[in-house]
Protein backbone atom coordinates (compact mmCIF):
# COMPACT_ATOMS: atom_id res chain seq x y z
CA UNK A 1 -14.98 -30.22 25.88
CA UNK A 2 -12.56 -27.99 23.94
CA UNK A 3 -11.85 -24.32 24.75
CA UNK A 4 -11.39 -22.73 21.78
CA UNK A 5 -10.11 -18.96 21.71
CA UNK A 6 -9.30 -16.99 19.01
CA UNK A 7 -5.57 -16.78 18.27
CA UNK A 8 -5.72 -12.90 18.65
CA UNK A 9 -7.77 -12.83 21.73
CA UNK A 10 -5.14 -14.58 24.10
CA UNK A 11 -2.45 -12.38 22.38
CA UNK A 12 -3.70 -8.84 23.82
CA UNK A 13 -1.53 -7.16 25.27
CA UNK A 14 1.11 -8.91 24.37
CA UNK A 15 2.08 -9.05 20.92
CA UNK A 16 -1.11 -8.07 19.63
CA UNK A 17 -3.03 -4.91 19.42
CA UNK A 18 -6.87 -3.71 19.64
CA UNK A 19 -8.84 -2.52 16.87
CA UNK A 20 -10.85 -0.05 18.72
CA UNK A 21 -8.29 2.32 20.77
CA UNK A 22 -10.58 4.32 22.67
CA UNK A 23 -11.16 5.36 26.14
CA UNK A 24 -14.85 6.71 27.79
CA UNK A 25 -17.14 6.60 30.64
CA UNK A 26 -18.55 3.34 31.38
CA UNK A 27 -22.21 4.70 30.77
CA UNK A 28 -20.71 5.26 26.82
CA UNK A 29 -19.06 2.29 26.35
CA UNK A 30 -21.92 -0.11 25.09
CA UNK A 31 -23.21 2.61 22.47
CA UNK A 32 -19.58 3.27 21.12
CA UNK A 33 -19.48 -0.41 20.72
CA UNK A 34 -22.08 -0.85 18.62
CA UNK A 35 -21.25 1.99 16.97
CA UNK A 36 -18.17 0.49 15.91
CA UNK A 37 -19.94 -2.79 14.70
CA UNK A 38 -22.17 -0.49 12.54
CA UNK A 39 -18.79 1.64 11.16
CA UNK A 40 -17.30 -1.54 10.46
CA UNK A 41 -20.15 -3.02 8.59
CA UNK A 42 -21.05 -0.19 6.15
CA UNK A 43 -17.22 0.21 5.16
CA UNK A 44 -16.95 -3.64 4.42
CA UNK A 45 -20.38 -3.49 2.23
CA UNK A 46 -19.52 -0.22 0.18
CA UNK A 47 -15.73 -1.74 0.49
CA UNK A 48 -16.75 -5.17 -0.69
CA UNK A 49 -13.87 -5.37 -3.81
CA UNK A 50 -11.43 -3.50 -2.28
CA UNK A 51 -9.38 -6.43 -0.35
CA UNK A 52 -9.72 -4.36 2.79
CA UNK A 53 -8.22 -6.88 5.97
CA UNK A 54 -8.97 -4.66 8.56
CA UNK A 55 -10.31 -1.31 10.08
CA UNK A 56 -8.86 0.55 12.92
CA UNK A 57 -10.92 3.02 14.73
CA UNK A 58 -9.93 5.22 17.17
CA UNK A 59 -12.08 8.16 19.07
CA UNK A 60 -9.30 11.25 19.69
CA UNK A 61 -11.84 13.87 21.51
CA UNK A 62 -15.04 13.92 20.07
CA UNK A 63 -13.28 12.92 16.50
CA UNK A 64 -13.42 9.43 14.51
CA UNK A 65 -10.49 8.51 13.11
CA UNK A 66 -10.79 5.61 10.85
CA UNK A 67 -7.67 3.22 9.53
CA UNK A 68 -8.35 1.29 6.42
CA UNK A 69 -6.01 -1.40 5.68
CA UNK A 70 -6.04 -2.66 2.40
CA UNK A 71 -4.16 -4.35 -0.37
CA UNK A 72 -5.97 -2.18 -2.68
CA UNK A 73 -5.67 1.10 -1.57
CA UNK A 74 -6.43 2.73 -5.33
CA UNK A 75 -9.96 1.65 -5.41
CA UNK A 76 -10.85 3.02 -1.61
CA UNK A 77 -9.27 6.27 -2.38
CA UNK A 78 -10.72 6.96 -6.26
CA UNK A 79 -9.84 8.88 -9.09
CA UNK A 80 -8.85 12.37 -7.48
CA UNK A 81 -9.92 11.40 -3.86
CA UNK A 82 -13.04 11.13 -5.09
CA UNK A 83 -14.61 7.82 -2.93
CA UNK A 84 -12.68 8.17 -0.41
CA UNK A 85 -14.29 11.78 0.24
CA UNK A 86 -18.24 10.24 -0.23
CA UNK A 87 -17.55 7.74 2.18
CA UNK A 88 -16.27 10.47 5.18
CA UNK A 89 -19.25 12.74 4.08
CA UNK A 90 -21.77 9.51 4.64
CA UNK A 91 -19.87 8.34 7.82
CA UNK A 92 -20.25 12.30 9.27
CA UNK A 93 -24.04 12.37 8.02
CA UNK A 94 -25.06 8.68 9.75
CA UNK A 95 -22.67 9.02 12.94
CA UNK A 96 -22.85 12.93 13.59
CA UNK A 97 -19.44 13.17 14.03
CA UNK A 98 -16.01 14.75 12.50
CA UNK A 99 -14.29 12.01 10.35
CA UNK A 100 -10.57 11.40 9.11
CA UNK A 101 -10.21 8.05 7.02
CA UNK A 102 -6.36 7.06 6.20
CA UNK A 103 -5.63 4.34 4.21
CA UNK A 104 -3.02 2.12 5.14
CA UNK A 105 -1.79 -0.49 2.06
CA UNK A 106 -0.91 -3.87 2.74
CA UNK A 107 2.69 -4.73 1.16
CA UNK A 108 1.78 -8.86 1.77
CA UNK A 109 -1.80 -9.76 0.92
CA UNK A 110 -0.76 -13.15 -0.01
CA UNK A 111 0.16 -13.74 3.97
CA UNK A 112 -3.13 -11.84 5.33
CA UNK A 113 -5.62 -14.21 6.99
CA UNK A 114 -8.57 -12.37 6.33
CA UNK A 115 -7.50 -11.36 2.37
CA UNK A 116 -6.50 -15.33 2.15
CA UNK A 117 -10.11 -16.11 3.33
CA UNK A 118 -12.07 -13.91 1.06
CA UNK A 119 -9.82 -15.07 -1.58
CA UNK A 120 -10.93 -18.53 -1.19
CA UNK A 121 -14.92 -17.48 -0.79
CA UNK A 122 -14.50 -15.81 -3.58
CA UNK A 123 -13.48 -18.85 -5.96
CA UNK A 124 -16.05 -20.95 -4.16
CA UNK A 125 -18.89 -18.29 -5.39
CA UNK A 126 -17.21 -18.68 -8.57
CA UNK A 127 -17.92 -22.84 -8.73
CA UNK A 128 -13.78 -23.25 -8.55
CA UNK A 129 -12.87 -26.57 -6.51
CA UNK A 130 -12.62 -25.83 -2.82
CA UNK A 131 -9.50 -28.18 -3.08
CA UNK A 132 -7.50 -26.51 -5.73
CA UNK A 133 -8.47 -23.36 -4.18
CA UNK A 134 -6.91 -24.12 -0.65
CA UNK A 135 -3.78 -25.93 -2.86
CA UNK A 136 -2.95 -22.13 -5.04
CA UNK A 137 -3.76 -20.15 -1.20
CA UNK A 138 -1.04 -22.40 0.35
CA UNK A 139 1.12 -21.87 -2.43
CA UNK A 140 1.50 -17.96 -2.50
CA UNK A 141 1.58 -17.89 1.28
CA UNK A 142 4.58 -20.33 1.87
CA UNK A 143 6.22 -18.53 -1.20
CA UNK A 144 5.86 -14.98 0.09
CA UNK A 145 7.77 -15.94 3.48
CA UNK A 146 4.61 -17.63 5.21
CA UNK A 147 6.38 -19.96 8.24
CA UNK A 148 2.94 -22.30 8.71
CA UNK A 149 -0.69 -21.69 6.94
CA UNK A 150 -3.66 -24.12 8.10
CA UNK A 151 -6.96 -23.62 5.76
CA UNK A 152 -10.12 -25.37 6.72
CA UNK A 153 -13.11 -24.88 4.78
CA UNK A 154 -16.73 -26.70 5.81
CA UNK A 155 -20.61 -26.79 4.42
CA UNK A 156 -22.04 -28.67 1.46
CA UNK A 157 -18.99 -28.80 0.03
CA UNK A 158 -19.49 -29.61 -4.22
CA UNK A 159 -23.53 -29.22 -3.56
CA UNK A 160 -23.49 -32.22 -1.39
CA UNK A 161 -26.57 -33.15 0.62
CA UNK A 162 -24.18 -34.03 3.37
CA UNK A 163 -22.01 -31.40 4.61
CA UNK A 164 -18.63 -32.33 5.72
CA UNK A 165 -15.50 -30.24 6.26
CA UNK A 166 -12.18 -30.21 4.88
CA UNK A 167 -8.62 -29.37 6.17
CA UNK A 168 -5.03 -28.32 4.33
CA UNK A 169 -1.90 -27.65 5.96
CA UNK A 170 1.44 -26.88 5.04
CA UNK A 171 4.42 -25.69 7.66
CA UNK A 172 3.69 -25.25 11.60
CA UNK A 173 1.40 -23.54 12.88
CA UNK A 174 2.13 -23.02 16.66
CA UNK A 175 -1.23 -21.93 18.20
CA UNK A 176 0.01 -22.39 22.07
CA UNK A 177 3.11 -20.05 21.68
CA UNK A 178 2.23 -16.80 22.23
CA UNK A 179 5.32 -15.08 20.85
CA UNK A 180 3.78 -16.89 18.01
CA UNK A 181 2.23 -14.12 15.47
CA UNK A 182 -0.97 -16.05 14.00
CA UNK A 183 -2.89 -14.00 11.93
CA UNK A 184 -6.76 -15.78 11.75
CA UNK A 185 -9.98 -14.85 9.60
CA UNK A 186 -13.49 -16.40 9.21
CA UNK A 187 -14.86 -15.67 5.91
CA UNK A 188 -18.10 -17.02 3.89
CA UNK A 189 -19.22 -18.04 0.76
CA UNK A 190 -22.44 -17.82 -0.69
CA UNK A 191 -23.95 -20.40 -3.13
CA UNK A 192 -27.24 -21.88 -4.41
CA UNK A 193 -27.15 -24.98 -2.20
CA UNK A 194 -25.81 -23.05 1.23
CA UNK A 195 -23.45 -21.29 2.99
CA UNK A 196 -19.58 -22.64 2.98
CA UNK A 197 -17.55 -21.48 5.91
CA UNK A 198 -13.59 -20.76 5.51
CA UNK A 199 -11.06 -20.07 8.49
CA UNK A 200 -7.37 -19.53 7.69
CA UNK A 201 -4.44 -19.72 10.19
CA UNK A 202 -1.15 -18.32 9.15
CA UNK A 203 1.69 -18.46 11.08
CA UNK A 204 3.67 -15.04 10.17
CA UNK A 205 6.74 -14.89 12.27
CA UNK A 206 8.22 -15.45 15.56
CA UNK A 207 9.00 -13.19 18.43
CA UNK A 208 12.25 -13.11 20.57
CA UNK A 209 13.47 -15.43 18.86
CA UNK A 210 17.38 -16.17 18.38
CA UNK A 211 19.29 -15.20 15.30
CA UNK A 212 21.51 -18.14 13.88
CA UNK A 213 24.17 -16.02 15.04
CA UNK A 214 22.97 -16.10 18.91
CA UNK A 215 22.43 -19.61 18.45
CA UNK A 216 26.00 -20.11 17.06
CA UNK A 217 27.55 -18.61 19.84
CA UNK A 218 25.77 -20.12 22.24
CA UNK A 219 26.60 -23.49 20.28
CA UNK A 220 30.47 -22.69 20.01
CA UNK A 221 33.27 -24.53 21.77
CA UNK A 222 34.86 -23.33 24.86
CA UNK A 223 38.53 -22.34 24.61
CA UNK A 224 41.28 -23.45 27.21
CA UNK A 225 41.74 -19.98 27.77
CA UNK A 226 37.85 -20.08 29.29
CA UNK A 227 38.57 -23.53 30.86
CA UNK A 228 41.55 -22.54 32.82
CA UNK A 229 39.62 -19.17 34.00
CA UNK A 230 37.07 -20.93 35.28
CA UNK A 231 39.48 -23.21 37.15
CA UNK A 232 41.14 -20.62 38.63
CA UNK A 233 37.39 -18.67 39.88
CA UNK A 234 36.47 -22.52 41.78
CA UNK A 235 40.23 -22.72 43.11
CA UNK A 236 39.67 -19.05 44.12
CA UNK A 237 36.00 -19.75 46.18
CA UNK A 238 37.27 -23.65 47.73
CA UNK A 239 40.30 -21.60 49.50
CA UNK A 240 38.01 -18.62 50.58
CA UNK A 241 35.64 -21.50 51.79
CA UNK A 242 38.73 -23.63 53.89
CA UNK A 243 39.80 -20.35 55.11
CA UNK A 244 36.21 -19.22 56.39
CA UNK A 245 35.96 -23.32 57.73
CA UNK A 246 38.86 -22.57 59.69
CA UNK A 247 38.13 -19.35 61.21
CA UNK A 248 35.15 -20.55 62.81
């Protein structure tokens, strides 16, 4: 049976971050966790148009500090400040706690997994053609510097009685490769005759990687200058090596 594990999850560590930066005793942890599931689930309700991707939370002292990053950074924050200060007043009432929100805009929403998925939900809610809405998601994401995107999308697709799941692809989309950066979302849409799931892949960019230039140089010609250097260094270590044959 297949093992499958979340692009993210085997990329801790390594070239990927957590969400929750926190440290406390191990008699806290299981509370602050689902406190953290509940922080993250108001913010995405009251949030709900706001394209937000994802929220950071971290726990400096006895503070919550909360990162919003969205591609819509206007609506979360209000005319004046204005929703962005009800929403730290209703976090401190619910939680208890001190709260500092900052909200973090993303430049590329067309290359963001999760804004990608809720895209497509979105246009599925809206009767649009899971097809052409997969085609136009591919589209913007290869054209705003995307290197792979994989989009499948499964349920009653159309109002079928049978449900049966569809797939579009378009570059590479190296899940083994951990210096790999694959961004991946699960999203959901909502209709009369049942729930459609979506889950994007997109393959952002590459790390350690070679330039063209590296590659170049590594690719260029040797010179006779090099080729006669290198005779003389294996002339230089066969007479060291007759000499030290003949001492012994």
């Amino acid at each position: 049976m297949g093992h499958k594990v979340p692009p993210k999850a085997v990329r801790l560590g390594y070239i990927e971050q957590w969400e929750s930066k926190w440290y406390a005793p191990k008699r806290d942890i299981p509370d602050l966790i689902e406190e953290d599931y509940k922080i993250r689930e108001l913010l995405k309700e009251k949030l709900k148009y706001a394209s937000v991707s994802r929220i950071g939370i971290e726990r400096p002292g006895k503070m919550l500090k909360i990162n919003i990053f969205t591609a819509r950074p206007g609506l979360v924050i209000g005319r004046r400040g204005t929703e962005i200060e009800t929403l730290r007043t209703d976090l401190e009432n619910k939680f208890g706690k001190k709260v500092g929100i900052y909200v973090l805009e993303i430049k590329q929403p067309e290359i963001d997994a999760q804004l990608v998925a809720d895209g497509i939900a979105m246009q599925i809610e809206r009767r649009i053609s899971q097809k052409r809405a997969m085609k136009m998601a591919i589209e913007r994401a290869m054209q705003n510097g995307a290197l792979g995107i994989k989009i499948m999308v499964g349920g009653r697709l159309g109002g079928n009685e049978i449900a049966r799941t569809e797939w579009a692809k378009d570059g590479r989309v190296p899940l083994q490769t951990f210096r790999a950066l694959i961004d991946f979302a699960k999203a959901r849409a909502y209709n009369t005759y049942g729930v459609t799931g979506i889950k994007v892949w997109v393959f952002r960019k590459e790390f350690y990687k070679k330039t063209d230039r590296e590659l170049l140089d590594d690719a260029r010609p040797v010179s006779k200058e090099q080729i006669e250097q290198l005779e003389k260094v294996e002339l230089n270590a066969d007479k060291a090596e007759i000499i030290v044959g003949g001492e012994e």
